[in-house]
Protein backbone atom coordinates (compact mmCIF):
# COMPACT_ATOMS: atom_id res chain seq x y z
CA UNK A 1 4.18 -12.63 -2.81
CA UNK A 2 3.80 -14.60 -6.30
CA UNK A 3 5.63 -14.59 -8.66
CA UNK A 4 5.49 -15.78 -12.06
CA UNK A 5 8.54 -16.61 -14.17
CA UNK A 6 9.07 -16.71 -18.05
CA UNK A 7 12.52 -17.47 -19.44
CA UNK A 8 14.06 -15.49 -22.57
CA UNK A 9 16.55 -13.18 -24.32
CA UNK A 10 17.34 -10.57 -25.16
CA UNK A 11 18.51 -10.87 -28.51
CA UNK A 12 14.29 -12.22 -28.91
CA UNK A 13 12.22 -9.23 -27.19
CA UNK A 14 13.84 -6.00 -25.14
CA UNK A 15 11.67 -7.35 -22.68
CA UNK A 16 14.32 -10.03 -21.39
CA UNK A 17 17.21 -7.69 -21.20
CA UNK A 18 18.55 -7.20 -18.19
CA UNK A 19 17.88 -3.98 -16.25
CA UNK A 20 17.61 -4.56 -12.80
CA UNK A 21 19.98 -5.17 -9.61
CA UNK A 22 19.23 -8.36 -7.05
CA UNK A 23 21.19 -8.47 -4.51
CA UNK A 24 21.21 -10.20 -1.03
CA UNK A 25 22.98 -9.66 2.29
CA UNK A 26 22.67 -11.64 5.63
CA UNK A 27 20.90 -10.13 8.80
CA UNK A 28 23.06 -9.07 11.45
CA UNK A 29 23.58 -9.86 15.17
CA UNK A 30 24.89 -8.18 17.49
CA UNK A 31 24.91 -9.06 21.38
CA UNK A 32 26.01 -7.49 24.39
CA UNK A 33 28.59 -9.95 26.29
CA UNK A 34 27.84 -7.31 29.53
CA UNK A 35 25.70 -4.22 30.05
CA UNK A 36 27.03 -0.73 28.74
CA UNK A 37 26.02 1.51 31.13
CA UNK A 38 25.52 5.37 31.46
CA UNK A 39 28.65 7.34 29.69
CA UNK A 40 30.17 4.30 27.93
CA UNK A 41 26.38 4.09 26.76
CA UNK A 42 26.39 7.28 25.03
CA UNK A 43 29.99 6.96 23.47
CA UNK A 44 29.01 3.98 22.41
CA UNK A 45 25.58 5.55 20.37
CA UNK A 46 27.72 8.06 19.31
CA UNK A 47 30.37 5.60 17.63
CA UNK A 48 27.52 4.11 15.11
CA UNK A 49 27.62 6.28 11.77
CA UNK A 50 24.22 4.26 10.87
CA UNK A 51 22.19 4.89 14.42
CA UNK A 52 22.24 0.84 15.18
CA UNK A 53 22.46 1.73 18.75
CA UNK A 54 19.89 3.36 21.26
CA UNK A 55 19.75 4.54 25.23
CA UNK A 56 17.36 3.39 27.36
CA UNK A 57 16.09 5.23 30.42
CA UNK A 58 16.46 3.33 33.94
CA UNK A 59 15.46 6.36 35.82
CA UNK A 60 17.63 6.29 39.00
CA UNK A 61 19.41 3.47 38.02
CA UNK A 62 21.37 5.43 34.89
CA UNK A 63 20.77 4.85 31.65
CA UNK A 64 21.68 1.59 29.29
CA UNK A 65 22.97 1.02 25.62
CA UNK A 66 20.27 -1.38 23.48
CA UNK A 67 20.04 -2.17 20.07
CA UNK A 68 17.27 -0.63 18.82
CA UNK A 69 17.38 -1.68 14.47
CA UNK A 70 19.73 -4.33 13.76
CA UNK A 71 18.60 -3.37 10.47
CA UNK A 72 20.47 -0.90 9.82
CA UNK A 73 23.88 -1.99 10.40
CA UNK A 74 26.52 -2.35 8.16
CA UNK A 75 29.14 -4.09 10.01
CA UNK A 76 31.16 -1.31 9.73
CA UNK A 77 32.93 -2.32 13.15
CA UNK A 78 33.05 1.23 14.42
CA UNK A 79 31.30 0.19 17.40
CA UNK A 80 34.07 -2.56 18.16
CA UNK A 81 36.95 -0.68 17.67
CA UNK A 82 37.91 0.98 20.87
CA UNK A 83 39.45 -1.68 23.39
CA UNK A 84 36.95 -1.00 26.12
CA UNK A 85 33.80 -2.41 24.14
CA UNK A 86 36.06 -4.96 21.81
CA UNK A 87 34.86 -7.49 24.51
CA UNK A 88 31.47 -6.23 25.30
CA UNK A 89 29.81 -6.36 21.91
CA UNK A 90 29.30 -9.38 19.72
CA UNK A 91 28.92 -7.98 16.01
CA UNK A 92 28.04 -11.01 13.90
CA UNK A 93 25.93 -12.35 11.00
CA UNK A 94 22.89 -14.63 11.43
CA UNK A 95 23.52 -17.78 9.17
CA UNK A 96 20.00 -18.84 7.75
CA UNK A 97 18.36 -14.83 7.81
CA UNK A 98 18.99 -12.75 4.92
CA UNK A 99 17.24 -9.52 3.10
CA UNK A 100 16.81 -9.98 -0.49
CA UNK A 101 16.67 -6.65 -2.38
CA UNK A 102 15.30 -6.20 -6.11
CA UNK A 103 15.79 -2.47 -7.34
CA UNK A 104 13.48 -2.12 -10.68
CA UNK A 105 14.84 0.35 -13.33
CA UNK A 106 12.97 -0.79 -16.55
CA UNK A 107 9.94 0.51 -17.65
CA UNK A 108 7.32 -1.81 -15.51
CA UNK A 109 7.02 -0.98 -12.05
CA UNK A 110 8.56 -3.70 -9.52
């Protein structure tokens, strides 16, 4: 990406008034401290309002929680609440990874 920067206001040109939202948020982590395994597996994809969480087949060995888009969470904690996976999930923020957002709503195109 390049950008190009000119400073101004808006009291100048409309073109330096402000009419757009920036916004940043950090990337989150989230571990598993043990595996979640078969039915705790599927409450567990079921707690998620967002869909953070996916099953993956084993075959005869059961089936296994993953994360499959990290993306997507909120850190809503939903997925930490109940007691039995308050110690098996790690719900956390990486420190120097962060999406930066820039919604356009003038009359140029982002």
């Amino acid at each position: 990406m390049e950008l190009i920067c000119e400073k101004g206001i808006g009291k100048t040109h409309a073109k330096w008034s402000p009419v757009s939202t920036a916004y940043y948020r950090l990337v989150p982590d989230i571990k598993f401290h043990s595996e979640i395994k078969d039915d705790d597996a599927v409450e567990l994809k079921k707690l998620c309002p967002t869909g953070v969480f996916d099953i993956e087949d084993l075959g005869k060995k059961g089936k296994r929680a993953i994360v499959g888009d990290v993306r997507k969470c909120t850190t809503c904690r939903e997925c930490i609440r109940p007691d039995k996976f308050k110690d098996r999930v790690d719900l956390g923020k990486i420190k120097d990874r962060f999406e930066f957002h820039v919604e356009s709503v003038g009359i140029l195109p982002p």
